[in-house]
C-alpha atoms as a PDB file:
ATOM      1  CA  UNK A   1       0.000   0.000   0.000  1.00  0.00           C
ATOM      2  CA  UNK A   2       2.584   2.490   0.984  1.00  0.00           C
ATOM      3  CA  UNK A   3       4.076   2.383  -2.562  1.00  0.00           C
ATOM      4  CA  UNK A   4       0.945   3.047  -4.219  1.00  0.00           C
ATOM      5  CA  UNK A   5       0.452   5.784  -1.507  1.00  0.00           C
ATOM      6  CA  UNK A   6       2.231   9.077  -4.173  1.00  0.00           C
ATOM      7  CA  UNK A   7      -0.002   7.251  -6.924  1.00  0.00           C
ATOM      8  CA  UNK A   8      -3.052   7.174  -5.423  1.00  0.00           C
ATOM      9  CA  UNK A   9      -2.400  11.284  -3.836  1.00  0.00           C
ATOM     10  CA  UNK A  10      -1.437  11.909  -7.561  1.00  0.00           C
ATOM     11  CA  UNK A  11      -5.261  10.735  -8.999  1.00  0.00           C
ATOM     12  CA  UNK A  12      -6.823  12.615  -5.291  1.00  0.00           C
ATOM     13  CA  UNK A  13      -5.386  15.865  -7.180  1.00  0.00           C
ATOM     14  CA  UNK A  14      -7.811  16.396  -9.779  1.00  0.00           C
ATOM     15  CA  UNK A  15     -10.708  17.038  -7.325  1.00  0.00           C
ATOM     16  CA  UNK A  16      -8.602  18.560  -4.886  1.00  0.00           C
ATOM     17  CA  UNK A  17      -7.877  21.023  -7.765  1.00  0.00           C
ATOM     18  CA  UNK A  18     -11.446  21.420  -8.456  1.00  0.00           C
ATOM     19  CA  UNK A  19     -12.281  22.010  -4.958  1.00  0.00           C
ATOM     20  CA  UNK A  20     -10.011  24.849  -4.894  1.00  0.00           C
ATOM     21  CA  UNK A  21     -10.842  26.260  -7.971  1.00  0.00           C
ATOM     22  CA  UNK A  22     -14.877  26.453  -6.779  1.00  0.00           C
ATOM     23  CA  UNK A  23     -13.272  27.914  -3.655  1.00  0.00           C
ATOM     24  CA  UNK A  24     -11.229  30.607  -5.105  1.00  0.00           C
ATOM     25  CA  UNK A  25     -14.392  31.610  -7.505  1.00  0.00           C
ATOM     26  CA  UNK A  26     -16.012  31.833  -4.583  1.00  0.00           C
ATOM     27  CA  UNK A  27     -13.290  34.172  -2.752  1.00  0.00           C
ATOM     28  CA  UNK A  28     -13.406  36.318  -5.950  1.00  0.00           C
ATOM     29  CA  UNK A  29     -17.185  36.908  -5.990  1.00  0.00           C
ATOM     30  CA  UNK A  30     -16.929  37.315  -2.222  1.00  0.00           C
ATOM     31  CA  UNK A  31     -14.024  39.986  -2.180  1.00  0.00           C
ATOM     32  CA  UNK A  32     -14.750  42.020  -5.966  1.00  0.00           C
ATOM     33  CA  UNK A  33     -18.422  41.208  -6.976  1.00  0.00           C
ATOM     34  CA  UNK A  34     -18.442  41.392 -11.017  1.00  0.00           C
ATOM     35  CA  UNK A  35     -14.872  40.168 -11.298  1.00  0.00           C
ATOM     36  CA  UNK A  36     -15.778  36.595 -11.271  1.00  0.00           C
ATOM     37  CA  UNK A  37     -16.041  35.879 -14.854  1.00  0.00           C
ATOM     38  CA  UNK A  38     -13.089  38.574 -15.402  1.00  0.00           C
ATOM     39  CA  UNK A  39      -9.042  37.517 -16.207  1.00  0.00           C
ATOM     40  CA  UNK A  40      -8.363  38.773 -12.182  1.00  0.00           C
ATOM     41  CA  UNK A  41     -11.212  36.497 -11.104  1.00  0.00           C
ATOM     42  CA  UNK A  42      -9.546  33.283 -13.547  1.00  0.00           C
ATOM     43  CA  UNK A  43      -6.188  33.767 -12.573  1.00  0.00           C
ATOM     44  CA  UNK A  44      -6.910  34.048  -8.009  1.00  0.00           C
ATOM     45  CA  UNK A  45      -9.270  30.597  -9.031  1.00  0.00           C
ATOM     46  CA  UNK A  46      -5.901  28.864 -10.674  1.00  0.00           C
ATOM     47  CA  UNK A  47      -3.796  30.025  -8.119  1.00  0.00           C
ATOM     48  CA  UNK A  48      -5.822  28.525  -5.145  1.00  0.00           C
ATOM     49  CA  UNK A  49      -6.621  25.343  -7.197  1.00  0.00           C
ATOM     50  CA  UNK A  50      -2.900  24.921  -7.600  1.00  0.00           C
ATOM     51  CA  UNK A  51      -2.013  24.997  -4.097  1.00  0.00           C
ATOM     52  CA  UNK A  52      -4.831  22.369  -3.492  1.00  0.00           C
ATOM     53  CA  UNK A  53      -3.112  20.573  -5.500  1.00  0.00           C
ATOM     54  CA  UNK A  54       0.685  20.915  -4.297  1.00  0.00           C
ATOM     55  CA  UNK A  55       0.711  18.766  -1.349  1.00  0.00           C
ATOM     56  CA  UNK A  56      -0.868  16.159  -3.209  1.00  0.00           C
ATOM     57  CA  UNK A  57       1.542  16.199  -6.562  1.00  0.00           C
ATOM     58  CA  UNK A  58       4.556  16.498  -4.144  1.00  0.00           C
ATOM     59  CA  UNK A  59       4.979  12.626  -3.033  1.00  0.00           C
ATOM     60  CA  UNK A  60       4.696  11.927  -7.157  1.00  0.00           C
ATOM     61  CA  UNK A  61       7.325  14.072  -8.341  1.00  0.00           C
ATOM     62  CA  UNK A  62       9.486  13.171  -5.187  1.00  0.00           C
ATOM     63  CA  UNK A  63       9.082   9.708  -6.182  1.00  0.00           C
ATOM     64  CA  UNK A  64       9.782   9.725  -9.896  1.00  0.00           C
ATOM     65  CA  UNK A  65      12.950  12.175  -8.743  1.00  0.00           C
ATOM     66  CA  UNK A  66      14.368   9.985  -7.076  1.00  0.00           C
ATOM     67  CA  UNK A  67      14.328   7.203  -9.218  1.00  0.00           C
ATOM     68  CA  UNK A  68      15.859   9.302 -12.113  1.00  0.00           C
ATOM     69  CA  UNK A  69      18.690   9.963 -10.034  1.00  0.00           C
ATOM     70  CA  UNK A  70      19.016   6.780  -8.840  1.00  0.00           C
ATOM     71  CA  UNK A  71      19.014   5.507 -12.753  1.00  0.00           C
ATOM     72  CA  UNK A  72      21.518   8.286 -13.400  1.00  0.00           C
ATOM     73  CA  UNK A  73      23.534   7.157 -10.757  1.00  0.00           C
ATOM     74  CA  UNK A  74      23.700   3.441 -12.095  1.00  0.00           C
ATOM     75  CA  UNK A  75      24.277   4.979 -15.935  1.00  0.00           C
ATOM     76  CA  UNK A  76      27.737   6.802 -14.639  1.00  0.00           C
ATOM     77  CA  UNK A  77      28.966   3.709 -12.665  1.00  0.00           C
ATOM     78  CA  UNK A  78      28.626   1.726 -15.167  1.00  0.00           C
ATOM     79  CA  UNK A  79      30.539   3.900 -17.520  1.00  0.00           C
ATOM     80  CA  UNK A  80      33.098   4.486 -15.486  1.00  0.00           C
ATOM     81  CA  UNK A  81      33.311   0.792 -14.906  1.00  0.00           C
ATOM     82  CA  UNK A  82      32.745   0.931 -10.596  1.00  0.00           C
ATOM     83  CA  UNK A  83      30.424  -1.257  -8.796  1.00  0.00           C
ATOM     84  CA  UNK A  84      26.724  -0.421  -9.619  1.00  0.00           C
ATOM     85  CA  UNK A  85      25.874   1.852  -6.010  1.00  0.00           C
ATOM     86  CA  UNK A  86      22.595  -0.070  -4.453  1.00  0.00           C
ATOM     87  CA  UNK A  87      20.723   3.218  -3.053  1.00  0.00           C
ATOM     88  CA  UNK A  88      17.017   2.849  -4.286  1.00  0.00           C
ATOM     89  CA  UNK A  89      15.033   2.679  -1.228  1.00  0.00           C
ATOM     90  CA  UNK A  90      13.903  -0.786   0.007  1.00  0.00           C
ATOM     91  CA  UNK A  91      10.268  -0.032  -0.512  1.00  0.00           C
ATOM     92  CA  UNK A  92      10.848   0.433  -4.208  1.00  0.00           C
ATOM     93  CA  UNK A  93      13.336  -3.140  -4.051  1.00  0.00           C
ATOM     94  CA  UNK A  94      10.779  -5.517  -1.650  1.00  0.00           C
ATOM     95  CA  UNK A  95       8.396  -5.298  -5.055  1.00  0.00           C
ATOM     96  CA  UNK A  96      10.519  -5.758  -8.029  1.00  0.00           C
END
Protein backbone atom coordinates (compact mmCIF):
# COMPACT_ATOMS: atom_id res chain seq x y z
CA UNK A 1 0.00 0.00 0.00
CA UNK A 2 2.58 2.49 0.98
CA UNK A 3 4.08 2.38 -2.56
CA UNK A 4 0.95 3.05 -4.22
CA UNK A 5 0.45 5.78 -1.51
CA UNK A 6 2.23 9.08 -4.17
CA UNK A 7 0.00 7.25 -6.92
CA UNK A 8 -3.05 7.17 -5.42
CA UNK A 9 -2.40 11.28 -3.84
CA UNK A 10 -1.44 11.91 -7.56
CA UNK A 11 -5.26 10.74 -9.00
CA UNK A 12 -6.82 12.61 -5.29
CA UNK A 13 -5.39 15.86 -7.18
CA UNK A 14 -7.81 16.40 -9.78
CA UNK A 15 -10.71 17.04 -7.32
CA UNK A 16 -8.60 18.56 -4.89
CA UNK A 17 -7.88 21.02 -7.76
CA UNK A 18 -11.45 21.42 -8.46
CA UNK A 19 -12.28 22.01 -4.96
CA UNK A 20 -10.01 24.85 -4.89
CA UNK A 21 -10.84 26.26 -7.97
CA UNK A 22 -14.88 26.45 -6.78
CA UNK A 23 -13.27 27.91 -3.66
CA UNK A 24 -11.23 30.61 -5.10
CA UNK A 25 -14.39 31.61 -7.50
CA UNK A 26 -16.01 31.83 -4.58
CA UNK A 27 -13.29 34.17 -2.75
CA UNK A 28 -13.41 36.32 -5.95
CA UNK A 29 -17.19 36.91 -5.99
CA UNK A 30 -16.93 37.31 -2.22
CA UNK A 31 -14.02 39.99 -2.18
CA UNK A 32 -14.75 42.02 -5.97
CA UNK A 33 -18.42 41.21 -6.98
CA UNK A 34 -18.44 41.39 -11.02
CA UNK A 35 -14.87 40.17 -11.30
CA UNK A 36 -15.78 36.59 -11.27
CA UNK A 37 -16.04 35.88 -14.85
CA UNK A 38 -13.09 38.57 -15.40
CA UNK A 39 -9.04 37.52 -16.21
CA UNK A 40 -8.36 38.77 -12.18
CA UNK A 41 -11.21 36.50 -11.10
CA UNK A 42 -9.55 33.28 -13.55
CA UNK A 43 -6.19 33.77 -12.57
CA UNK A 44 -6.91 34.05 -8.01
CA UNK A 45 -9.27 30.60 -9.03
CA UNK A 46 -5.90 28.86 -10.67
CA UNK A 47 -3.80 30.02 -8.12
CA UNK A 48 -5.82 28.53 -5.14
CA UNK A 49 -6.62 25.34 -7.20
CA UNK A 50 -2.90 24.92 -7.60
CA UNK A 51 -2.01 25.00 -4.10
CA UNK A 52 -4.83 22.37 -3.49
CA UNK A 53 -3.11 20.57 -5.50
CA UNK A 54 0.69 20.92 -4.30
CA UNK A 55 0.71 18.77 -1.35
CA UNK A 56 -0.87 16.16 -3.21
CA UNK A 57 1.54 16.20 -6.56
CA UNK A 58 4.56 16.50 -4.14
CA UNK A 59 4.98 12.63 -3.03
CA UNK A 60 4.70 11.93 -7.16
CA UNK A 61 7.32 14.07 -8.34
CA UNK A 62 9.49 13.17 -5.19
CA UNK A 63 9.08 9.71 -6.18
CA UNK A 64 9.78 9.73 -9.90
CA UNK A 65 12.95 12.18 -8.74
CA UNK A 66 14.37 9.99 -7.08
CA UNK A 67 14.33 7.20 -9.22
CA UNK A 68 15.86 9.30 -12.11
CA UNK A 69 18.69 9.96 -10.03
CA UNK A 70 19.02 6.78 -8.84
CA UNK A 71 19.01 5.51 -12.75
CA UNK A 72 21.52 8.29 -13.40
CA UNK A 73 23.53 7.16 -10.76
CA UNK A 74 23.70 3.44 -12.10
CA UNK A 75 24.28 4.98 -15.94
CA UNK A 76 27.74 6.80 -14.64
CA UNK A 77 28.97 3.71 -12.67
CA UNK A 78 28.63 1.73 -15.17
CA UNK A 79 30.54 3.90 -17.52
CA UNK A 80 33.10 4.49 -15.49
CA UNK A 81 33.31 0.79 -14.91
CA UNK A 82 32.74 0.93 -10.60
CA UNK A 83 30.42 -1.26 -8.80
CA UNK A 84 26.72 -0.42 -9.62
CA UNK A 85 25.87 1.85 -6.01
CA UNK A 86 22.59 -0.07 -4.45
CA UNK A 87 20.72 3.22 -3.05
CA UNK A 88 17.02 2.85 -4.29
CA UNK A 89 15.03 2.68 -1.23
CA UNK A 90 13.90 -0.79 0.01
CA UNK A 91 10.27 -0.03 -0.51
CA UNK A 92 10.85 0.43 -4.21
CA UNK A 93 13.34 -3.14 -4.05
CA UNK A 94 10.78 -5.52 -1.65
CA UNK A 95 8.40 -5.30 -5.06
CA UNK A 96 10.52 -5.76 -8.03
Amino acid sequence: MRRQLPTILLVLSLPAGIVGYAIGATLVSAIMPGQTTGLVGAFVALFVAGLCMIPFLVPFLDRKAKEDLAAHRREVALKAGEAVPDDEPKEHQETR
